[in-house]
N, C-alpha and C. Protein backbone atom coordinates (compact mmCIF):
# COMPACT_ATOMS: atom_id res chain seq x y z
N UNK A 1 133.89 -18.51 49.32
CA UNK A 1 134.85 -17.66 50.02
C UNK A 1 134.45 -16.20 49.77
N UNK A 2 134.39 -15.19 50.69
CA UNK A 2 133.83 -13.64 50.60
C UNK A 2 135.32 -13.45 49.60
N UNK A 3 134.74 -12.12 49.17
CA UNK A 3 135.87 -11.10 48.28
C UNK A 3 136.94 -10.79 49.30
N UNK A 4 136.62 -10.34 50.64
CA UNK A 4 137.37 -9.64 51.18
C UNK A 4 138.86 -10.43 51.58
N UNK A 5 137.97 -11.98 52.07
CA UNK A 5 139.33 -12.97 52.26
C UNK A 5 139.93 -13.62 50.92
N UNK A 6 139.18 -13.71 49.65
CA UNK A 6 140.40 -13.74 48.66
C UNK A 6 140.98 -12.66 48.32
N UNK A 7 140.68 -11.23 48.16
CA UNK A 7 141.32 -10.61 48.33
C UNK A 7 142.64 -10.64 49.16
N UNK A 8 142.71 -10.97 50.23
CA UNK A 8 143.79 -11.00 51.32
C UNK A 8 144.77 -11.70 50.61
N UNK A 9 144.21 -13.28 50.37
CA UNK A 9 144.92 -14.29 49.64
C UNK A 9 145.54 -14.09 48.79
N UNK A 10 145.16 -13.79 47.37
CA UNK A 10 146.08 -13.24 46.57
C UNK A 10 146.72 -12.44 46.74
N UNK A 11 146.74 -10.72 47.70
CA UNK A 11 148.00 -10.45 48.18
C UNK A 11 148.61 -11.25 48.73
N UNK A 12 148.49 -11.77 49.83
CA UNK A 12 149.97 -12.64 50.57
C UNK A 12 150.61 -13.65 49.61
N UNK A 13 149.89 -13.87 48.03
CA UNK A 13 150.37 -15.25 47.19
C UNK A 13 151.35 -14.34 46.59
N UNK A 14 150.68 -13.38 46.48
CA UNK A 14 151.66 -12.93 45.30
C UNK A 14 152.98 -12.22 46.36
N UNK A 15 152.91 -11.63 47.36
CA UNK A 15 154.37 -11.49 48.12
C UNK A 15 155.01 -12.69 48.46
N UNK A 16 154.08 -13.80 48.58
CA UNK A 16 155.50 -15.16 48.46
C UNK A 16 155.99 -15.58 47.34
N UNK A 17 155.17 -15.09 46.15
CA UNK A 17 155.53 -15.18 44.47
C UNK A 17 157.03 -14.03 44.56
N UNK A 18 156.77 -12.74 45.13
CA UNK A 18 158.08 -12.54 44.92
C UNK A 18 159.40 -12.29 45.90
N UNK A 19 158.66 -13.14 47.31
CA UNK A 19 159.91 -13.72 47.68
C UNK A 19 160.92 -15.00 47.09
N UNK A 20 160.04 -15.57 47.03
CA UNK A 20 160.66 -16.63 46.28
C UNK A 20 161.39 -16.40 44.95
N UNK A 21 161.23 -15.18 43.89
CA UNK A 21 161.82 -14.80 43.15
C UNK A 21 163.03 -14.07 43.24
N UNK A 22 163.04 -13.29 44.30
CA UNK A 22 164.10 -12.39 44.80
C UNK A 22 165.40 -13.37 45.13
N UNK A 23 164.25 -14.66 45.70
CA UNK A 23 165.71 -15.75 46.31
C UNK A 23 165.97 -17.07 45.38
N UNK A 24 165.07 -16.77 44.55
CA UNK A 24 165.88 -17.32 43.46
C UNK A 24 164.78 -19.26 43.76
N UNK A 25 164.11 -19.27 44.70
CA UNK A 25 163.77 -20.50 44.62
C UNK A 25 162.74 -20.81 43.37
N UNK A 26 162.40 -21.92 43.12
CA UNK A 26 161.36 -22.67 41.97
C UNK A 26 159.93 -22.49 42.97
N UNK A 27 158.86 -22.60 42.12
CA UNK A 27 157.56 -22.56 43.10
C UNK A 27 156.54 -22.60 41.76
N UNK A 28 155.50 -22.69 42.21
CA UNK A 28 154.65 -22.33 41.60
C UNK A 28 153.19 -21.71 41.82
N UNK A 29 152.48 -20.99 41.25
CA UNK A 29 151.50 -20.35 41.33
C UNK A 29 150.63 -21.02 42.19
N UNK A 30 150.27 -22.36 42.55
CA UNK A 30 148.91 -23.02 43.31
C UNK A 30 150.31 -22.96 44.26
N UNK A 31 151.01 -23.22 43.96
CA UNK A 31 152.03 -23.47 45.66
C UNK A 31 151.75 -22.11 46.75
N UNK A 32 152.12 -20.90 45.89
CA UNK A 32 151.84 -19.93 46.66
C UNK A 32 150.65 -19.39 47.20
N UNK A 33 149.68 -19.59 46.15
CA UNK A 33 148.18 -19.60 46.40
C UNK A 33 147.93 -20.42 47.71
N UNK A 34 148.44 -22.09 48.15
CA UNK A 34 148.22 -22.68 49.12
C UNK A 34 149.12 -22.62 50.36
N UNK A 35 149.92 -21.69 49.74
CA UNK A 35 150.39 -21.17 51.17
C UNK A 35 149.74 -20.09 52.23
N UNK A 36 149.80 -18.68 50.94
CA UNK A 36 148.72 -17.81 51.92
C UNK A 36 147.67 -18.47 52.05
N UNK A 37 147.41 -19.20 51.86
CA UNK A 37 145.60 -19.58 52.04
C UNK A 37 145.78 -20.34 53.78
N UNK A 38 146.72 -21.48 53.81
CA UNK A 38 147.24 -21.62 55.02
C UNK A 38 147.31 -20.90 56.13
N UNK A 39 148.18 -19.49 55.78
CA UNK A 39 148.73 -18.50 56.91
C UNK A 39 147.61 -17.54 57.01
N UNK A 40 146.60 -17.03 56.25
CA UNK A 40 145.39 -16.55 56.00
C UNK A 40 144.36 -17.25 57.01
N UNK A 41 144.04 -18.20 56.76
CA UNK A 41 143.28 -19.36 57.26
C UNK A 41 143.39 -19.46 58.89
N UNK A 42 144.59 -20.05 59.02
CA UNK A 42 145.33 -20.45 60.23
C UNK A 42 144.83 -19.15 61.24
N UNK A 43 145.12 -17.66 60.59
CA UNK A 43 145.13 -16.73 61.46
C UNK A 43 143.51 -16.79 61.59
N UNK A 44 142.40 -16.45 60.88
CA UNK A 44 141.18 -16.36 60.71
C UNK A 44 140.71 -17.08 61.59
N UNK A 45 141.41 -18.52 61.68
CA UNK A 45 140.36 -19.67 62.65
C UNK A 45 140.92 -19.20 64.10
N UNK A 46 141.91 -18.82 64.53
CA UNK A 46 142.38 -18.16 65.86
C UNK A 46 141.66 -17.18 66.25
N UNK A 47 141.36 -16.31 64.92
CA UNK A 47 140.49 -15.06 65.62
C UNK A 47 139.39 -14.57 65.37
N UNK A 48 138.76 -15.24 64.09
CA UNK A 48 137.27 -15.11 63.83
C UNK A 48 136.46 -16.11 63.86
N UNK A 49 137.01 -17.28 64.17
CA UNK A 49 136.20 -18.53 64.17
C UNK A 49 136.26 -19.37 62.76
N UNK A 50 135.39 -20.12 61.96
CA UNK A 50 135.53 -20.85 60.72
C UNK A 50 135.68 -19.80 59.79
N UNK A 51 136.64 -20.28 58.95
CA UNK A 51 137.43 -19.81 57.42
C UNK A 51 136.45 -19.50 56.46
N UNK A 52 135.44 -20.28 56.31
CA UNK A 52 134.42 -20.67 55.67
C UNK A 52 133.29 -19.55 55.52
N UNK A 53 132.96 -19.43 56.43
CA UNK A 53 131.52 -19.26 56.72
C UNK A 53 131.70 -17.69 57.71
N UNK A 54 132.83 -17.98 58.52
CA UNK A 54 133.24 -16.66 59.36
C UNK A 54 132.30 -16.87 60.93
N UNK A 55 131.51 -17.89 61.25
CA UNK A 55 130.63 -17.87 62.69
C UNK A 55 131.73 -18.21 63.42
N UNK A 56 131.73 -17.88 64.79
CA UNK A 56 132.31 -18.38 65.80
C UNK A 56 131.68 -19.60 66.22
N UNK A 57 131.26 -20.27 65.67
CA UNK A 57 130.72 -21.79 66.10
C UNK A 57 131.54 -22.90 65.85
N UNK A 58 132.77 -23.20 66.32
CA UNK A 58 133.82 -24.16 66.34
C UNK A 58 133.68 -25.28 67.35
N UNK A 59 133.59 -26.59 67.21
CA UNK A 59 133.92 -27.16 68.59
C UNK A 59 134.39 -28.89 68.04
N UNK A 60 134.71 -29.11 68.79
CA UNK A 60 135.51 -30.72 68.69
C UNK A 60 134.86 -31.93 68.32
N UNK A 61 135.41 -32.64 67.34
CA UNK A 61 134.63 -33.42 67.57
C UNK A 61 135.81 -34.82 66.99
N UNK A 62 135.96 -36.05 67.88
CA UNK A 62 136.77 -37.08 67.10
C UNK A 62 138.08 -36.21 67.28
N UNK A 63 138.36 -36.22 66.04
CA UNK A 63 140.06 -35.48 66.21
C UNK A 63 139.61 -34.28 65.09
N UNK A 64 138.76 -33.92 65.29
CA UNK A 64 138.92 -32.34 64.31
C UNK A 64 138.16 -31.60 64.84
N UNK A 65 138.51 -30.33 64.64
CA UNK A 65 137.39 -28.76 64.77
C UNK A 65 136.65 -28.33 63.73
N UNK A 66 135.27 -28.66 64.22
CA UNK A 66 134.54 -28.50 63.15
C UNK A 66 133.72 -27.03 63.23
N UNK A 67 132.76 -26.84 62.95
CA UNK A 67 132.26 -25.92 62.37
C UNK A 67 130.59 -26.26 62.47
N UNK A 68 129.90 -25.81 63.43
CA UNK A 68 128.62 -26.37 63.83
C UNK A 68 127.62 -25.07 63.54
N UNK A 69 127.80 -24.44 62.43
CA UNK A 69 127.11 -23.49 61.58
C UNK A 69 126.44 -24.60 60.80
N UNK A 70 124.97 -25.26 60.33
CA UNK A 70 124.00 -25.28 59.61
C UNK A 70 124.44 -25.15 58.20
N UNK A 71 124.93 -26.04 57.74
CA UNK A 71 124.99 -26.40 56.26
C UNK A 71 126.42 -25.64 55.52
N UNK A 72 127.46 -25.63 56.99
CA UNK A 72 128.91 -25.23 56.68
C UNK A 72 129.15 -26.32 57.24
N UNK A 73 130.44 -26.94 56.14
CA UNK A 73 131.09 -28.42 56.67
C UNK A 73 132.40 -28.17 56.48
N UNK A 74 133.16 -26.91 57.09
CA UNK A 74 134.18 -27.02 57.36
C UNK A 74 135.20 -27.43 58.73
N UNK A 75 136.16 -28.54 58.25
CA UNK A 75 136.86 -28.97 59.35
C UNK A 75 137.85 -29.27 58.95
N UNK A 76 138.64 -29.39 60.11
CA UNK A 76 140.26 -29.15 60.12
C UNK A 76 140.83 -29.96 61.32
N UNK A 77 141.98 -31.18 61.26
CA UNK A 77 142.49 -32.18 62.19
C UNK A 77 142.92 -30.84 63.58
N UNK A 78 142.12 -31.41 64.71
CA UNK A 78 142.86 -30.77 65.47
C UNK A 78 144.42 -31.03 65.93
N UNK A 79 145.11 -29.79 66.18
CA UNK A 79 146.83 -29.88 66.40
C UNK A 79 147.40 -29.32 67.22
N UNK A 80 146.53 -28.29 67.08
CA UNK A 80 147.07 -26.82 68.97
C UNK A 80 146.15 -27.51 70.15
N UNK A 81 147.14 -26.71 70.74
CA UNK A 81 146.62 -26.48 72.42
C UNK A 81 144.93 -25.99 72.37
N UNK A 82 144.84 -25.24 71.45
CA UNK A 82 143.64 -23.89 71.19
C UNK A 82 142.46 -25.35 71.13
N UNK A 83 142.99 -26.03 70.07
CA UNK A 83 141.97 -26.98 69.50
C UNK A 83 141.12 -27.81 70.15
N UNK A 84 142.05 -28.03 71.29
CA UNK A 84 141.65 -29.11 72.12
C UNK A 84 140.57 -28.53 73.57
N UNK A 85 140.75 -27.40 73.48
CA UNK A 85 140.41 -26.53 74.54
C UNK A 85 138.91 -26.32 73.84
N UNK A 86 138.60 -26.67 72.83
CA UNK A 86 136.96 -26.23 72.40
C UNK A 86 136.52 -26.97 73.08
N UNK A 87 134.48 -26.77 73.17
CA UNK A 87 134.03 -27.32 73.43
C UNK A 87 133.23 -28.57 72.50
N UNK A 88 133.07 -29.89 73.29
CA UNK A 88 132.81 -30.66 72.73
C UNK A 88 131.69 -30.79 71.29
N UNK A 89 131.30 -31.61 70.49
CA UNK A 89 130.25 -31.10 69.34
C UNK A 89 129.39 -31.71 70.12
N UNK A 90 129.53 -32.66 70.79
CA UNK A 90 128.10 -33.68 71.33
C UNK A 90 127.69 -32.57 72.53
N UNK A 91 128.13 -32.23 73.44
CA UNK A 91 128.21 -31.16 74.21
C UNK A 91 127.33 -29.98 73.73
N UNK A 92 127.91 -29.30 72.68
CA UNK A 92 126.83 -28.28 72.48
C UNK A 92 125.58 -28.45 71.93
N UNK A 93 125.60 -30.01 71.07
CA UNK A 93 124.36 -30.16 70.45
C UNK A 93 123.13 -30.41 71.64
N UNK A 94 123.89 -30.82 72.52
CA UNK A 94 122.68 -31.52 73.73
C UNK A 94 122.34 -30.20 74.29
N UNK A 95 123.06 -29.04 74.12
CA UNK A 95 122.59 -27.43 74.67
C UNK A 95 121.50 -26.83 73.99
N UNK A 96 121.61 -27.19 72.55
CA UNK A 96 120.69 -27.00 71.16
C UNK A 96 119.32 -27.62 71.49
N UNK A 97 119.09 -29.01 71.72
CA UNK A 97 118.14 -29.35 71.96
C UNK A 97 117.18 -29.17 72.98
């Protein structure tokens, strides 16, 4: 993971560390950690492409969005509208060749 996006992360952990304090709920430190990492994440793959690696090389494959960057194996079940709208993995590989 670059500095810049854990950086991000641990701010947004630690403002749900003290929302959750202000309101009085129980939580814990990996809880909040896996939350911003979620809402961090979530936004990143909408607008920069993979979480991971940062390429815009996303496309479908089975039921997930993968990540067709060269020795990045990040993927994620597709669930949005967005997801389904990629292009296929078999699809671009046959463009590759």
């Amino acid at each position: 993971m670059n500095p810049e996006l854990k950086q991000k992360i641990e701010k947004r952990a630690y403002e749900i560390y003290q929302e959750r304090l202000k309101k009085g709920i129980s939580g814990s430190a990996l809880g909040d950690w896996l939350c911003a990492e979620a809402e961090i994440l979530k936004d990143r793959r909408m607008n920069d492409g993979c979480p991971r690696c940062g390429r815009k090389l996303l496309a479908l494959q089975d039921k997930y969005v993968i990540c067709l960057n060269p020795g990045c194996d990040w993927k994620i079940e597709a669930k949005r509208m967005e997801d389904f709208k990629l292009p296929k993995a078999v699809e671009v590989k046959k463009l590759w060749e």
